[in-house]
N, C-alpha and C. Protein backbone atom coordinates (compact mmCIF):
# COMPACT_ATOMS: atom_id res chain seq x y z
N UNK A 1 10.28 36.39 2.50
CA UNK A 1 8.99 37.09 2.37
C UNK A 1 7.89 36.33 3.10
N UNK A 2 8.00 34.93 3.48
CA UNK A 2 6.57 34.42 3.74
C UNK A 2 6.62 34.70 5.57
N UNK A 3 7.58 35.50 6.02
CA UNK A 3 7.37 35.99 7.49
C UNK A 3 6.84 37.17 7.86
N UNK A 4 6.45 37.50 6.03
CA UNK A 4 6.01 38.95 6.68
C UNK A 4 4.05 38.64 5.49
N UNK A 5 4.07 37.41 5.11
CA UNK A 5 2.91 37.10 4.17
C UNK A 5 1.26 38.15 4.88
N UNK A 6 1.54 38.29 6.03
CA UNK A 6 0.47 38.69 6.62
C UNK A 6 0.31 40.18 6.30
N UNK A 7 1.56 41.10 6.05
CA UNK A 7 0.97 42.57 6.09
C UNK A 7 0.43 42.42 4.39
N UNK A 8 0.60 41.49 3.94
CA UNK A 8 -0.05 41.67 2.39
C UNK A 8 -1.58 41.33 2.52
N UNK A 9 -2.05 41.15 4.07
CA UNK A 9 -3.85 41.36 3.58
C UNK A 9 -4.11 42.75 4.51
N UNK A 10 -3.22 43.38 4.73
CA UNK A 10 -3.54 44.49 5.77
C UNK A 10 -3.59 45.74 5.10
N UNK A 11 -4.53 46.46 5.16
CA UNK A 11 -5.04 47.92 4.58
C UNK A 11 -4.28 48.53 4.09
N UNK A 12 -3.20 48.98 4.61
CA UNK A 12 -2.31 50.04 4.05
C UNK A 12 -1.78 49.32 3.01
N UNK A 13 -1.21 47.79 2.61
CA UNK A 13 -0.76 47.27 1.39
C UNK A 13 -1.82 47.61 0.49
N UNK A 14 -2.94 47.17 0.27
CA UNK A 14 -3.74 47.55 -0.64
C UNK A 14 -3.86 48.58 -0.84
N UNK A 15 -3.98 49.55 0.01
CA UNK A 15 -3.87 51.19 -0.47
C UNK A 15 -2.76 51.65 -1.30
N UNK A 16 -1.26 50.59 -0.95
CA UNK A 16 0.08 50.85 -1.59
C UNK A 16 0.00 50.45 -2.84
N UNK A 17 -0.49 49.49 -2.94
CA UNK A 17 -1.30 49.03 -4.09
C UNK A 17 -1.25 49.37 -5.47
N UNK A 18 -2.61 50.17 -4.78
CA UNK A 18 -3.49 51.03 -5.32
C UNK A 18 -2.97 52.33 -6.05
N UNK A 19 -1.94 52.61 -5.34
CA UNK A 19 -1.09 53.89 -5.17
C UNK A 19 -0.09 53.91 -6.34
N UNK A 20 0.43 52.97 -6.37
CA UNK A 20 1.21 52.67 -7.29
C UNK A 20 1.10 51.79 -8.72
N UNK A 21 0.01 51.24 -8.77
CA UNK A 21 -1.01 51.57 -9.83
C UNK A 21 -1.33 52.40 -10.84
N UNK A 22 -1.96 53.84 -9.81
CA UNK A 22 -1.97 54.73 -10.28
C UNK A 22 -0.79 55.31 -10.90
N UNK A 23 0.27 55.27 -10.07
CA UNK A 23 1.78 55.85 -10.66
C UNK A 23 1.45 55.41 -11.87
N UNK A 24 1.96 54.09 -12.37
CA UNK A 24 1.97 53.75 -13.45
C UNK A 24 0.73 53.72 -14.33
N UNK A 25 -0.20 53.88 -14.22
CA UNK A 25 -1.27 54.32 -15.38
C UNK A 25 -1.12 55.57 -15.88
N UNK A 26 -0.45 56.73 -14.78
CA UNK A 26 -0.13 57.83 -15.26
C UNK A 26 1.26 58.20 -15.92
N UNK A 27 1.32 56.81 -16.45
CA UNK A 27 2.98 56.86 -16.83
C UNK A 27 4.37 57.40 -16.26
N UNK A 28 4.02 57.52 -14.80
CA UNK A 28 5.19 57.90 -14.54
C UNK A 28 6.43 56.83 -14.22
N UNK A 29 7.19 57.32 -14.50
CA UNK A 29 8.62 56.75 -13.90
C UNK A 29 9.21 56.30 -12.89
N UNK A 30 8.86 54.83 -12.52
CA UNK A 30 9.55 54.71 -10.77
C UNK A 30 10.74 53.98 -11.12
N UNK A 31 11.39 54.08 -9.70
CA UNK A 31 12.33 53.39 -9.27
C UNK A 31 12.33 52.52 -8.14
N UNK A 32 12.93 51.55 -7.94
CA UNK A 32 13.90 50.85 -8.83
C UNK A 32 13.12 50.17 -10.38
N UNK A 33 13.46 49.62 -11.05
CA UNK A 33 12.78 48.32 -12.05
C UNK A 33 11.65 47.14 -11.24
N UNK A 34 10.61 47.17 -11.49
CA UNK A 34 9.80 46.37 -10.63
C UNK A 34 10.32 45.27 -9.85
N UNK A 35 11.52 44.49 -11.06
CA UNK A 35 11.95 43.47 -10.55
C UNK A 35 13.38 43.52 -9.56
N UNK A 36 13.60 44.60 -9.02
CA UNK A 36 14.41 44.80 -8.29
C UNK A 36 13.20 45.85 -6.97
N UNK A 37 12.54 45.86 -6.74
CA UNK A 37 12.08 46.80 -5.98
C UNK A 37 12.04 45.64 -4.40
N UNK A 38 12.18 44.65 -4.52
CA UNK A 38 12.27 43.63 -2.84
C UNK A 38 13.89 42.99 -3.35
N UNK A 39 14.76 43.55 -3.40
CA UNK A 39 16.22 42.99 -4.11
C UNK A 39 16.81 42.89 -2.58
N UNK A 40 16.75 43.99 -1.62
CA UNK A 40 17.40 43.67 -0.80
C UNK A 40 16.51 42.48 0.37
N UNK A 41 15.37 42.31 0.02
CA UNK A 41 14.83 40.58 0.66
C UNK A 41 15.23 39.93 -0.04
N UNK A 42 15.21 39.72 -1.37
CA UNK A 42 15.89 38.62 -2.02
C UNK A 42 17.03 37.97 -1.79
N UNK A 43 17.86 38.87 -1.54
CA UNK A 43 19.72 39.09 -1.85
C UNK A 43 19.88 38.50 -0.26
N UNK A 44 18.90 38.93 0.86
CA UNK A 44 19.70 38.53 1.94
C UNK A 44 18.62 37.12 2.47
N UNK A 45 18.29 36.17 3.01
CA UNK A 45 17.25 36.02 3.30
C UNK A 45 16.69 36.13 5.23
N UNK A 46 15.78 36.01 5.33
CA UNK A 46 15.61 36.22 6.44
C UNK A 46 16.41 35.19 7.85
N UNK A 47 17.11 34.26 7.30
CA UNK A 47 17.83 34.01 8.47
C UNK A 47 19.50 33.94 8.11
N UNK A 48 19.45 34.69 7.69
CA UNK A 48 21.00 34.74 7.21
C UNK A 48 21.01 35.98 7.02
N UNK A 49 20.39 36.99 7.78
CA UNK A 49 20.31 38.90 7.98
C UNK A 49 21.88 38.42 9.35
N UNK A 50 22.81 39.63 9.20
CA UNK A 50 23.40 39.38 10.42
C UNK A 50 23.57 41.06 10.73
N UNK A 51 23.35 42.07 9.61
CA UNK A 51 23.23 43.23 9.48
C UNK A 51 21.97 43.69 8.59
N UNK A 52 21.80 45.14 9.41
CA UNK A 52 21.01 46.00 8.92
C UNK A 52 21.27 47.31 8.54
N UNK A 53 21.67 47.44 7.47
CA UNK A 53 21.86 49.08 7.23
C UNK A 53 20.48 49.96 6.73
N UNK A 54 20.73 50.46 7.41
CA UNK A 54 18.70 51.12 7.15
C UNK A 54 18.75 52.74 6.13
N UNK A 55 18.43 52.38 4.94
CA UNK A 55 18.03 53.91 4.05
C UNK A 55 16.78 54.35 4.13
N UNK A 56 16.87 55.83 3.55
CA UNK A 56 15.14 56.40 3.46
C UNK A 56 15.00 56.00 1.97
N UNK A 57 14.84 56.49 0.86
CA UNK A 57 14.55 55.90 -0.01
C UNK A 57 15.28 55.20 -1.03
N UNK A 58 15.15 55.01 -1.87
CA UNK A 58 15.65 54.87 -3.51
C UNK A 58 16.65 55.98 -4.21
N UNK A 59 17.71 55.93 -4.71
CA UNK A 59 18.05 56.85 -5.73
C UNK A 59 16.95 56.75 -6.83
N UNK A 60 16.56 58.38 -7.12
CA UNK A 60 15.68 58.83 -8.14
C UNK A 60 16.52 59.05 -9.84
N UNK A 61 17.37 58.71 -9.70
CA UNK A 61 18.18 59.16 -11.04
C UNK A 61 18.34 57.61 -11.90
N UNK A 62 18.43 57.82 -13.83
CA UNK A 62 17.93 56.62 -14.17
C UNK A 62 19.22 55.75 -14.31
N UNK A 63 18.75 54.29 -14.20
CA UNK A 63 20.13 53.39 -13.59
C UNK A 63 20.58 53.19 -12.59
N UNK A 64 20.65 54.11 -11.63
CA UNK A 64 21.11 53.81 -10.12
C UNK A 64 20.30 52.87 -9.07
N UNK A 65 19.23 53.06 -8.79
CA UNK A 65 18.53 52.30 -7.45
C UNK A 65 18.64 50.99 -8.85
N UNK A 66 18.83 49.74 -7.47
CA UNK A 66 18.77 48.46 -7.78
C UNK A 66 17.75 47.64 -6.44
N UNK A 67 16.99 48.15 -5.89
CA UNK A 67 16.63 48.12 -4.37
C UNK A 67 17.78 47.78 -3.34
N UNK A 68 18.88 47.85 -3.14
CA UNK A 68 19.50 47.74 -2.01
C UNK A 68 19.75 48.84 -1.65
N UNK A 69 19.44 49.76 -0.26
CA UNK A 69 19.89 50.86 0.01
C UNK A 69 21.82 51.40 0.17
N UNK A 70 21.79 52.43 -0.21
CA UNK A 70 22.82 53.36 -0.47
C UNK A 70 23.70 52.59 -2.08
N UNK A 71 23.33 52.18 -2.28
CA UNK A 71 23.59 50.94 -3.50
C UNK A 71 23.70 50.99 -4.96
N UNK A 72 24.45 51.47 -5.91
CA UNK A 72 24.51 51.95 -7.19
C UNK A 72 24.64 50.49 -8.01
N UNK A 73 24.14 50.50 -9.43
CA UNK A 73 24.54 49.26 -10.39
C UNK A 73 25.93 49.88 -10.42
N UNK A 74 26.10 48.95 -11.39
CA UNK A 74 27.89 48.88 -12.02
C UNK A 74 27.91 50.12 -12.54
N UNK A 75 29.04 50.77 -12.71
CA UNK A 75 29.23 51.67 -13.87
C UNK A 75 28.49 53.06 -14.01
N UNK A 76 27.30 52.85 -12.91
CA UNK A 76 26.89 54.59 -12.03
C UNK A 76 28.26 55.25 -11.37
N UNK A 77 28.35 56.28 -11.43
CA UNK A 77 28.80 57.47 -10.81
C UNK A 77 28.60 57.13 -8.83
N UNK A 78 29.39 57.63 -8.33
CA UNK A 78 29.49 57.17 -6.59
C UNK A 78 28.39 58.25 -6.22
N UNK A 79 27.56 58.31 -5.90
CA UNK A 79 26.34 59.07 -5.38
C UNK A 79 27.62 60.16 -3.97
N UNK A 80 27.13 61.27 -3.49
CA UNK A 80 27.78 60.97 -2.54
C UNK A 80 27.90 60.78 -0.93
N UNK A 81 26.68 60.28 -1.06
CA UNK A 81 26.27 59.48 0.33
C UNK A 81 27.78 58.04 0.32
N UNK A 82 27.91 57.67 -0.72
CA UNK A 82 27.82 56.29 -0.91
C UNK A 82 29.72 56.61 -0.67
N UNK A 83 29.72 57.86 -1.28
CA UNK A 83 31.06 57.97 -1.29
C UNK A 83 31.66 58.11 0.26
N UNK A 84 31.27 58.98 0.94
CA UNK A 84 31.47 59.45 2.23
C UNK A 84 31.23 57.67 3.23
N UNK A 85 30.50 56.75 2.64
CA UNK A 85 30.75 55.72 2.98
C UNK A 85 32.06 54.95 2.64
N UNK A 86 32.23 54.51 1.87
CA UNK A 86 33.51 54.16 1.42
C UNK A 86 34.72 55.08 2.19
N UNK A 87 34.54 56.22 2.03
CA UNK A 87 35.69 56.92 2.92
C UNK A 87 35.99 56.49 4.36
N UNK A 88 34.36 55.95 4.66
CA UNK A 88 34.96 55.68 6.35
C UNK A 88 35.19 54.28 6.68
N UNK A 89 34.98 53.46 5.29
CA UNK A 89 35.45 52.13 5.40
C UNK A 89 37.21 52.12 5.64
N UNK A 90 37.73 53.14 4.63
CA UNK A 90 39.10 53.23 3.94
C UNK A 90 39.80 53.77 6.14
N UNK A 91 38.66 55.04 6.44
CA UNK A 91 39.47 55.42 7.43
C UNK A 91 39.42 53.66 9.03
N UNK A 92 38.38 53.33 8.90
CA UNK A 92 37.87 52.46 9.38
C UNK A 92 38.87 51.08 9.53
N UNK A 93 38.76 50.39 8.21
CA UNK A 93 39.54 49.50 7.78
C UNK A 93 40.51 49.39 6.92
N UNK A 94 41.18 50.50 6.49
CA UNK A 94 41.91 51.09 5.63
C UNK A 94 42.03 49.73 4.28
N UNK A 95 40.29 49.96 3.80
CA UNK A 95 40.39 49.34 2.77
C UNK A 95 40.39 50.32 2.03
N UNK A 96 40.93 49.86 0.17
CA UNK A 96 40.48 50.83 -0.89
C UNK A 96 39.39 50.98 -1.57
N UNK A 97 39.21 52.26 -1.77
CA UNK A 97 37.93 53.11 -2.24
C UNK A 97 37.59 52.63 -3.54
N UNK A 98 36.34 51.51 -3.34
CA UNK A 98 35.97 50.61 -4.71
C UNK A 98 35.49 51.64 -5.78
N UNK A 99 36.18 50.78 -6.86
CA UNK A 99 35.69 51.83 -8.40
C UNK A 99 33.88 51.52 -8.84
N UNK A 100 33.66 50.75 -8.14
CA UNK A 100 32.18 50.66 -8.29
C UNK A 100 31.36 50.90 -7.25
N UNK A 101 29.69 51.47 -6.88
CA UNK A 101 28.88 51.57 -5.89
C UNK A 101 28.21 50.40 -5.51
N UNK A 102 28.32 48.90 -6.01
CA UNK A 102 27.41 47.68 -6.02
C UNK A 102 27.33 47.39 -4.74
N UNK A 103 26.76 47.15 -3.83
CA UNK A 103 27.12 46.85 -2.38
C UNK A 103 25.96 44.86 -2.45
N UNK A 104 25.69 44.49 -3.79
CA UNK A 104 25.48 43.48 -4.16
C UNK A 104 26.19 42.23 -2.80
N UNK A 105 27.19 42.56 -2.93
CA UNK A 105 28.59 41.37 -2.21
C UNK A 105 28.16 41.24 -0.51
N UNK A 106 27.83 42.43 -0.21
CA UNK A 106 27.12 42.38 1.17
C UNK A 106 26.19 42.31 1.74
N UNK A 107 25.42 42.11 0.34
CA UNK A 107 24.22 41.66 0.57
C UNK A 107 24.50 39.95 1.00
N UNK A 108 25.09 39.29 0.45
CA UNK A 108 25.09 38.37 0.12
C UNK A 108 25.54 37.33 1.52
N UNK A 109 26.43 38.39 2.01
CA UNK A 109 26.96 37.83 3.28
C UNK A 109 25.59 38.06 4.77
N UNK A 110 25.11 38.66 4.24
CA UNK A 110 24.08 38.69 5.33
C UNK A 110 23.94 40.39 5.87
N UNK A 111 24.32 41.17 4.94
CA UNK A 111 23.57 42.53 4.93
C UNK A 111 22.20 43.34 4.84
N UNK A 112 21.39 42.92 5.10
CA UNK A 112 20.56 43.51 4.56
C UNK A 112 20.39 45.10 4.45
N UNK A 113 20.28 45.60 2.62
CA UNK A 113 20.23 46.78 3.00
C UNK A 113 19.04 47.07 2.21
N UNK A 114 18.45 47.74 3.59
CA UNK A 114 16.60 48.35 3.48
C UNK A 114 16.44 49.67 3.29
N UNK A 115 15.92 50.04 2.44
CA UNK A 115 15.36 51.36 2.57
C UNK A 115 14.08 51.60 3.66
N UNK A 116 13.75 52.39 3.99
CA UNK A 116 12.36 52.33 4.49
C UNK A 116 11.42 52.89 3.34
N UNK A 117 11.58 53.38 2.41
CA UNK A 117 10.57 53.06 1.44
C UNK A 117 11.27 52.86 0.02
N UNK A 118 10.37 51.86 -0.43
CA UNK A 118 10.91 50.79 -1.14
C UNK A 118 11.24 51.35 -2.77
N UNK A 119 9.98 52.40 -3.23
CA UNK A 119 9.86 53.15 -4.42
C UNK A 119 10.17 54.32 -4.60
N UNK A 120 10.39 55.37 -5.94
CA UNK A 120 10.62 56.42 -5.54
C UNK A 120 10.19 56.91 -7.00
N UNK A 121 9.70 57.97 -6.93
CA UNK A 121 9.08 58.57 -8.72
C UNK A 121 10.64 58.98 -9.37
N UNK A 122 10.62 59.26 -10.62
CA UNK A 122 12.03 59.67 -11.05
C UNK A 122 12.08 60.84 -11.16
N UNK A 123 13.41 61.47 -10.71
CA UNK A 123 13.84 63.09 -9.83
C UNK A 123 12.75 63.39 -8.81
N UNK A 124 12.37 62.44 -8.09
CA UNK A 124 11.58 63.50 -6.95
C UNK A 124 11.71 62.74 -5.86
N UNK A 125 12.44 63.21 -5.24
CA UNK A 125 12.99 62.56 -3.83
C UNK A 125 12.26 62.51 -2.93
N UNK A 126 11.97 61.27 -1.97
CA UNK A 126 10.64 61.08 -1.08
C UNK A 126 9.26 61.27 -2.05
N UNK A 127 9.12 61.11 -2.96
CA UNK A 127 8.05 60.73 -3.54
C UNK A 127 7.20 59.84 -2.73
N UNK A 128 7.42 58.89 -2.50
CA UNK A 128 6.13 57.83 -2.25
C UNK A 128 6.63 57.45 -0.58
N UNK A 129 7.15 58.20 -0.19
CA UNK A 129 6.83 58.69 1.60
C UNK A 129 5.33 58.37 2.14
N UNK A 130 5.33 57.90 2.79
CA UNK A 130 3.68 57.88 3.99
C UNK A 130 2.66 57.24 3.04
N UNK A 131 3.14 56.75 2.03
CA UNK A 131 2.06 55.57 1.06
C UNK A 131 1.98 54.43 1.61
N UNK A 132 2.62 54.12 2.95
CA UNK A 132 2.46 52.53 3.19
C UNK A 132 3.53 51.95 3.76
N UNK A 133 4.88 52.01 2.40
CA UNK A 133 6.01 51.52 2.67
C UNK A 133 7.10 51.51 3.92
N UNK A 134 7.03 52.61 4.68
CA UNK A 134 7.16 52.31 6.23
C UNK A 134 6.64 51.78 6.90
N UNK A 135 5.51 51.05 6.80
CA UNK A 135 4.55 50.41 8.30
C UNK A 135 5.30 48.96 7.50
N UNK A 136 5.78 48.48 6.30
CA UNK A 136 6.20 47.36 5.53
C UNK A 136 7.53 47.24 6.35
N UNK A 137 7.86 47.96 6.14
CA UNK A 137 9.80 47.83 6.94
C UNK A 137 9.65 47.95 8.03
N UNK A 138 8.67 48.71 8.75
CA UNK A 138 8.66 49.01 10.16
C UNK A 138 8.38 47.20 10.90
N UNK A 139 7.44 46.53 9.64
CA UNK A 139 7.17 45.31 10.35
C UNK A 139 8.44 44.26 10.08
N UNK A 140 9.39 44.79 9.11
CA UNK A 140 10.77 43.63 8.90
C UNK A 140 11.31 43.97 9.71
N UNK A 141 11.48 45.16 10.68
CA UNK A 141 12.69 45.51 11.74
C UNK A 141 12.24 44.81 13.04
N UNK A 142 11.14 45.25 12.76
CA UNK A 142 10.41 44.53 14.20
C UNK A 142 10.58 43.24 14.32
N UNK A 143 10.18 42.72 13.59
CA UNK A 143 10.69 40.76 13.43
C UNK A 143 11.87 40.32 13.17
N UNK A 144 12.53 40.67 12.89
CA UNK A 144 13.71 40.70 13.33
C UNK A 144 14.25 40.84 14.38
N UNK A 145 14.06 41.79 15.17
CA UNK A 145 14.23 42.31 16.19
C UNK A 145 13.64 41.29 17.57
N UNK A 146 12.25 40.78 16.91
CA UNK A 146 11.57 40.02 18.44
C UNK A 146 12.07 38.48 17.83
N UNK A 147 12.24 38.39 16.94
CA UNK A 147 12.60 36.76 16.93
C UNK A 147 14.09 36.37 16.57
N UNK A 148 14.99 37.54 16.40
CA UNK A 148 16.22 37.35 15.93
C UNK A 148 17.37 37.45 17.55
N UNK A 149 18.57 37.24 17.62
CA UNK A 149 19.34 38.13 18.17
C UNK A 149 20.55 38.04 18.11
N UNK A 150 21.33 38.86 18.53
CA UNK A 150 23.28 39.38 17.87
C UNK A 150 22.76 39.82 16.85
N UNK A 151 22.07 40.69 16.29
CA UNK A 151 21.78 41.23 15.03
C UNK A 151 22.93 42.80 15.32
N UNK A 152 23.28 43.12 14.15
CA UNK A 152 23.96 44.59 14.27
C UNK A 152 23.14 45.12 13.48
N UNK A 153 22.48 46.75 13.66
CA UNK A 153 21.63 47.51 13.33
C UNK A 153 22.47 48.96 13.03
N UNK A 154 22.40 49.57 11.63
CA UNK A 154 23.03 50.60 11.43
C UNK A 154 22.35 51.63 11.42
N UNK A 155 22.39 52.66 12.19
CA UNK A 155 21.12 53.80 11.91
C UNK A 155 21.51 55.00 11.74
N UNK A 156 21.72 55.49 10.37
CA UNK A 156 22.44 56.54 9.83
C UNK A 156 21.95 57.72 10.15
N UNK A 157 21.64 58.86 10.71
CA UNK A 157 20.56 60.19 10.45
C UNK A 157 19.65 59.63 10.55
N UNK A 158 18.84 60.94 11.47
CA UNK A 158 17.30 60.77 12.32
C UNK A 158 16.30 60.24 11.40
N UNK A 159 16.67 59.90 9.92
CA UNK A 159 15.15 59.03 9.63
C UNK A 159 15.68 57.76 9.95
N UNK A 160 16.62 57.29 9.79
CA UNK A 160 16.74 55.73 10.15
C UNK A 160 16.51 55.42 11.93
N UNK A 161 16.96 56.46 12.55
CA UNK A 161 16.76 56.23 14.06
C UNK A 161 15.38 56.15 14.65
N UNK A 162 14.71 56.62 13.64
CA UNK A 162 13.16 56.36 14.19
C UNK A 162 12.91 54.78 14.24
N UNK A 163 13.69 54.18 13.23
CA UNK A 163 13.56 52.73 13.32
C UNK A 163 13.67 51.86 14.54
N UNK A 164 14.30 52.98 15.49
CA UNK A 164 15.28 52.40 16.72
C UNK A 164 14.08 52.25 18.06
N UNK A 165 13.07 52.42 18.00
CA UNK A 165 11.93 52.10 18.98
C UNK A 165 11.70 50.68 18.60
N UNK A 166 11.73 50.21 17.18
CA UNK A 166 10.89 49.37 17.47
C UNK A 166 12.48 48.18 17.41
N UNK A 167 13.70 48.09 17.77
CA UNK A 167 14.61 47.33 18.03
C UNK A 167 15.13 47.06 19.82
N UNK A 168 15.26 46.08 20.20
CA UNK A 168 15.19 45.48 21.65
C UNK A 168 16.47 45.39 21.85
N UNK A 169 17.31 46.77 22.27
CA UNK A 169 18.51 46.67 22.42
C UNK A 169 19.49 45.64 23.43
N UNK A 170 18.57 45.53 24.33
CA UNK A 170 18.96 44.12 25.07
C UNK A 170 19.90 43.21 24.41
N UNK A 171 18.62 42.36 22.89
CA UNK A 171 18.98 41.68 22.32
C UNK A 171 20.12 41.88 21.12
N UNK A 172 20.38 43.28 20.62
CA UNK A 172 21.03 43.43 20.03
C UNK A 172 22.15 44.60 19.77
N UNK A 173 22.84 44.86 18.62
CA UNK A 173 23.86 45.69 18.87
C UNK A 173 23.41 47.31 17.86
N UNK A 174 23.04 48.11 18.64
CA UNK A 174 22.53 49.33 17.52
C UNK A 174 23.50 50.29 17.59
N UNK A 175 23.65 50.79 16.49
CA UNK A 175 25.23 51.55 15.86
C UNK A 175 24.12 52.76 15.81
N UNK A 176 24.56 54.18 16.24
CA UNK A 176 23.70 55.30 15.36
C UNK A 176 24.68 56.34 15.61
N UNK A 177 24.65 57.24 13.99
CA UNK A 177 25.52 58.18 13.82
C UNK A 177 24.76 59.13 13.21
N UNK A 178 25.15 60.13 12.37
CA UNK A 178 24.64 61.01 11.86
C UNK A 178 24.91 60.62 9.93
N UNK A 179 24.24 60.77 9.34
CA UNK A 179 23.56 59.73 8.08
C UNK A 179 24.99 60.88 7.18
N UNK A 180 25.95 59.47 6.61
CA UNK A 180 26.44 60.08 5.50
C UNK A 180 26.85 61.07 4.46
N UNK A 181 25.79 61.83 4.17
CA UNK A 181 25.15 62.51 3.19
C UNK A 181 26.40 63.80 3.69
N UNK A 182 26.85 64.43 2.73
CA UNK A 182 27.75 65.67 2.46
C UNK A 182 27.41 66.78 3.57
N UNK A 183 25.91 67.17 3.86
CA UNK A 183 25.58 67.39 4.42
C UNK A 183 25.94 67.38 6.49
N UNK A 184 25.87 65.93 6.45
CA UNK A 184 25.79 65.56 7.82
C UNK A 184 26.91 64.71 8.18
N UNK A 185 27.62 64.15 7.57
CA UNK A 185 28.77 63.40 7.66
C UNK A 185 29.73 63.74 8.76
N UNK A 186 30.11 65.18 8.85
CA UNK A 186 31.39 65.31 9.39
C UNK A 186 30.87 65.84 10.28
N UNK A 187 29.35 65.32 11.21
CA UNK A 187 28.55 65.40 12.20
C UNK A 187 28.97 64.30 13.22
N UNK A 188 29.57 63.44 12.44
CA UNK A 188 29.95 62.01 13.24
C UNK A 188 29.51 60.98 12.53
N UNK A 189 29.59 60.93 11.40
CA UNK A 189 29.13 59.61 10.35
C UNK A 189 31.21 59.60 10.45
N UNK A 190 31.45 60.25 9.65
CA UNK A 190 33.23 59.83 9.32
C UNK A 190 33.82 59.91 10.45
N UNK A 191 34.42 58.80 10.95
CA UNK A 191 34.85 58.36 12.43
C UNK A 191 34.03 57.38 13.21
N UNK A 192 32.98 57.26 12.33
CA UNK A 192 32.27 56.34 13.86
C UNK A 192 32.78 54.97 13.89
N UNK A 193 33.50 54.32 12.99
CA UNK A 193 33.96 52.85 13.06
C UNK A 193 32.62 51.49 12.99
N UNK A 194 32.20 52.42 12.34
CA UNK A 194 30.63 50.93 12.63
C UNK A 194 31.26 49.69 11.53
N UNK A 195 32.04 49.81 10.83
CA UNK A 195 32.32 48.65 9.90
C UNK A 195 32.92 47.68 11.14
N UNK A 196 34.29 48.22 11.75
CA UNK A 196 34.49 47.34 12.32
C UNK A 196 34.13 46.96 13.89
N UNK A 197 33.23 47.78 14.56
CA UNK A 197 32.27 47.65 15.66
C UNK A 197 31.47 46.48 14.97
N UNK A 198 30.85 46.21 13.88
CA UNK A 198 29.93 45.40 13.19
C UNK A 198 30.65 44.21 13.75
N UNK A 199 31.48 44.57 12.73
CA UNK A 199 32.15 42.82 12.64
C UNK A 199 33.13 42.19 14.16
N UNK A 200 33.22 43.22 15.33
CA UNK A 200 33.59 42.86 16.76
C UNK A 200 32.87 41.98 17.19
N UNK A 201 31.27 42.41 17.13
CA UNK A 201 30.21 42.24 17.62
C UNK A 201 30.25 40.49 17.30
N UNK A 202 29.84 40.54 16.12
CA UNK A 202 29.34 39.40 15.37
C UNK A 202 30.47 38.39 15.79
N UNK A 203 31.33 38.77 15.49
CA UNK A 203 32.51 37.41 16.25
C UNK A 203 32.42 36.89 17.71
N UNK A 204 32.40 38.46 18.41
CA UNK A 204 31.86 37.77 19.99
C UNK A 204 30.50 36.96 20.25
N UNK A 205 29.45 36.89 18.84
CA UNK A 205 28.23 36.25 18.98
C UNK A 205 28.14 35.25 17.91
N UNK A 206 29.61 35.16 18.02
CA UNK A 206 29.45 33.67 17.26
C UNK A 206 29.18 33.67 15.57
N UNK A 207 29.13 34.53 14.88
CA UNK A 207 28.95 35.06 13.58
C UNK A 207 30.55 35.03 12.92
N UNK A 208 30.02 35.33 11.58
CA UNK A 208 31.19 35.19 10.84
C UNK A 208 31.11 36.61 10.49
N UNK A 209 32.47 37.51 10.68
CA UNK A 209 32.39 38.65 10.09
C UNK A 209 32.23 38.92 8.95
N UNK A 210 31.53 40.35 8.33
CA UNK A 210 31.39 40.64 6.74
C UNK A 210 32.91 40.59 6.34
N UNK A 211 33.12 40.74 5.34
CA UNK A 211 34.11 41.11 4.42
C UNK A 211 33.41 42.16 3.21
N UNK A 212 33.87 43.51 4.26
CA UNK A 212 33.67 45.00 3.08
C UNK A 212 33.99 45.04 2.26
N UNK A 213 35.26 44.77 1.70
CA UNK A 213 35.90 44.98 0.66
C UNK A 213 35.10 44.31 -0.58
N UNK A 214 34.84 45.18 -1.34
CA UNK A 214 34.37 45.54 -3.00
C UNK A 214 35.27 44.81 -4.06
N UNK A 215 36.50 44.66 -4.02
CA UNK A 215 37.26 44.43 -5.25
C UNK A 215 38.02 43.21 -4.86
């Protein structure tokens, strides 16, 4: 966090603020738990990122978001974004389809997984959209991006690809498919091989590959 200490005196934070403030005076319900809402800065730190998997928000349902994107606690139900992931690990790396959604473990190895916005009201999807929380991630991709490199960048469906202006492909390796979701999947999310394109990459740049596997 102290590489990004500066957007915390810049306008739109205080407005985010402010914003969310209000949420909670009006008692509403966010997600994640306050103390999980920067989980995926915590979990990875900034020089030990070797991946980026980029989400739009939070699961809105109660128990699930832990702040790591696409990311369930223990003992949630497989969302099924999350599932259609796992499927293309299994077709990918013909690992097996974990009984849990925690993607905790990959954080750990140097995943970072970001949402681009960080909060979300409960049942209302994109809730807290254009409050701030993108110009916040927009500035972690970016720094990353100008001071990092061999980074692998995952960019699921056209909201994560907007991310892709501000990444210096020169310097790094950007994966983009069509985002998971039941919806769009069999658009070219299932088949694209980014698990193990990831971990090609990272070996030819001197990195230690993830290890996907859940169990």
């Amino acid at each position: 966090m102290a590489q990004l200490s500066d957007q915390f005196d810049q306008p739109y934070w205080h407005q985010l603020e402010q914003f969310l403030a209000a949420q909670l005076q009006a008692q509403k319900i966010i997600y994640p738990a306050e103390s999980d809402v920067f989980n995926a800065l915590n979990s990875t730190s900034y020089k030990a990122v070797k991946v980026i998997i980029l989400g739009q928000d939070p699961y809105h349902g109660e128990g699930q978001a832990h702040g790591l994107s696409f990311s369930v606690t223990r003992g949630q139900r497989l969302p099924p974004s999350l599932k259609n992931i796992f499927k293309e690990l299994h077709r990918d790396l013909q690992l097996a389809i974990p009984e849990h959604g925690c993607l905790q473990s990959w954080a750990q190895q140097g995943v970072l997984l970001l949402n681009a916005v960080l909060t979300v009201e409960q049942q209302q999807a994109g809730s807290h959209a254009g409050k701030g929380w993108e110009l916040f991630t927009d500035a972690i991709v970016a720094r990353l991006s100008d001071s990092r490199s061999g980074l692998v960048f995952m960019l699921w469906g056209a909201y994560a690809q907007k991310k892709g202006r501000l990444i210096n492909q020169d310097k790094h390796c950007v994966l983009s498919s069509a985002h998971p979701s039941p919806l769009s999947a069999h658009r070219g999310f299932l088949g694209n091989q980014h698990f193990s394109k990831a971990n090609e990459y990272l070996i030819a740049n001197d990195k230690t590959a993830i290890s996907w596997s859940l169990d």
